[in-house]
C-alpha atoms as a PDB file:
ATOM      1  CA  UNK A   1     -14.054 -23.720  38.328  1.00  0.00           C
ATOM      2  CA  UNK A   2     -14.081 -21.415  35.437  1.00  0.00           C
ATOM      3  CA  UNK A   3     -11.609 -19.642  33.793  1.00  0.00           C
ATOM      4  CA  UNK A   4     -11.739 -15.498  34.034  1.00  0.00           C
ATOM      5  CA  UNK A   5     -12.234 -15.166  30.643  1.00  0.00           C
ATOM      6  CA  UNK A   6     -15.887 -16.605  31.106  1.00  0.00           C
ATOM      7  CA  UNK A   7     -17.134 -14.477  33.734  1.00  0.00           C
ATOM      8  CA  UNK A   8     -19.931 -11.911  33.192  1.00  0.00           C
ATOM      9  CA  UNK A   9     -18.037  -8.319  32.944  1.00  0.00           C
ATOM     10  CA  UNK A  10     -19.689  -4.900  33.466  1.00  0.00           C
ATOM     11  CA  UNK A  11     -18.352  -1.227  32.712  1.00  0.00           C
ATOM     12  CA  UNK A  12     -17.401   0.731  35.786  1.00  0.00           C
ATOM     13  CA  UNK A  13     -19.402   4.027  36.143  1.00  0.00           C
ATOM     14  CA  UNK A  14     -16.816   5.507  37.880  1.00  0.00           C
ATOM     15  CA  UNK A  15     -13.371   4.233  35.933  1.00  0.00           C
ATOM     16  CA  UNK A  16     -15.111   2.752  32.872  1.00  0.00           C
ATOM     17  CA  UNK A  17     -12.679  -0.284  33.219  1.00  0.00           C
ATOM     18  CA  UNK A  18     -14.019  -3.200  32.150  1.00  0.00           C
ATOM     19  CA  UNK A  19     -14.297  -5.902  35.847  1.00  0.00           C
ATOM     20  CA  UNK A  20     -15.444  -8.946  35.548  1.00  0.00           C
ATOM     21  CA  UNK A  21     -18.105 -10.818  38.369  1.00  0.00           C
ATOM     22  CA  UNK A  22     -16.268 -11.893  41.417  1.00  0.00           C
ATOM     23  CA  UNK A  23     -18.045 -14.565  44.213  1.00  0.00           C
ATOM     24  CA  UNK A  24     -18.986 -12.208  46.763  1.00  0.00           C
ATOM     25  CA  UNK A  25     -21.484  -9.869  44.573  1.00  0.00           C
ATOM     26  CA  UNK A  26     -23.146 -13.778  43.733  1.00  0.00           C
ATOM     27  CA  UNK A  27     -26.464 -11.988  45.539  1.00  0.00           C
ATOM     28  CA  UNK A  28     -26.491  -8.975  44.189  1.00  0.00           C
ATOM     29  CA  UNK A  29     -24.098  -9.225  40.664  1.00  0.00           C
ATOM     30  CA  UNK A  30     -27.351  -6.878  39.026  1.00  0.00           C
ATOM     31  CA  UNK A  31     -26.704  -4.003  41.356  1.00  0.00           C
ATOM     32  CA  UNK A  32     -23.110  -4.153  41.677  1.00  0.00           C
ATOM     33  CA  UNK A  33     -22.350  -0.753  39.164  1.00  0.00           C
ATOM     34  CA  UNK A  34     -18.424  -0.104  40.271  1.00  0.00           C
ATOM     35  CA  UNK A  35     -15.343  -1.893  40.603  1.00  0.00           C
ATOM     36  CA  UNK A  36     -13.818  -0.688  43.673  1.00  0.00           C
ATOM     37  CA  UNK A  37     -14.569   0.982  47.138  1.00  0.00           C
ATOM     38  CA  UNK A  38     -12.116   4.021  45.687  1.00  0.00           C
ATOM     39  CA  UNK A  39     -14.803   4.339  42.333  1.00  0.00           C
ATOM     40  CA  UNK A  40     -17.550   4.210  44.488  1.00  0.00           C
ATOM     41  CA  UNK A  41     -16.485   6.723  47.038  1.00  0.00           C
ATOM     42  CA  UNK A  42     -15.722   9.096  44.042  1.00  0.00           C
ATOM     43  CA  UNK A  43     -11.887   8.921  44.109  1.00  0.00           C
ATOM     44  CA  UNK A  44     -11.573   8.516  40.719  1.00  0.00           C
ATOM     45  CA  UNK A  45     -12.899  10.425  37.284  1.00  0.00           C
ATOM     46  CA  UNK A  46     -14.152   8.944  33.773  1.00  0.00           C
ATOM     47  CA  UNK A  47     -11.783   9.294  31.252  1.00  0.00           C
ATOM     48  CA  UNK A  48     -12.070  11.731  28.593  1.00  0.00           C
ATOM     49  CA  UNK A  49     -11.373   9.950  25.451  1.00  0.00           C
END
């Protein structure tokens, strides 16, 4: 098993939080572009910084 820290981690387009990979995108971890079903559907806005 590996530790968190040694994942692969991508930018959320939706948040931009940084998530890291997670077992169930395995097949598809190159099209996976948000974090959560709420970024995806829209519910949330980038941050103005």
């Amino acid at each position: 098993m590996r530790r968190k820290g040694d994942l692969p981690q991508k930018l959320c387009v939706g948040c931009g939080r940084p998530f890291a990979w997670r077992r169930k995108w395995a097949r598809d971890w190159d099209e996976v572009r948000y974090c959560s079903r709420k970024c995806r559907s829209g519910g949330t806005s980038a941050k103005k910084s």
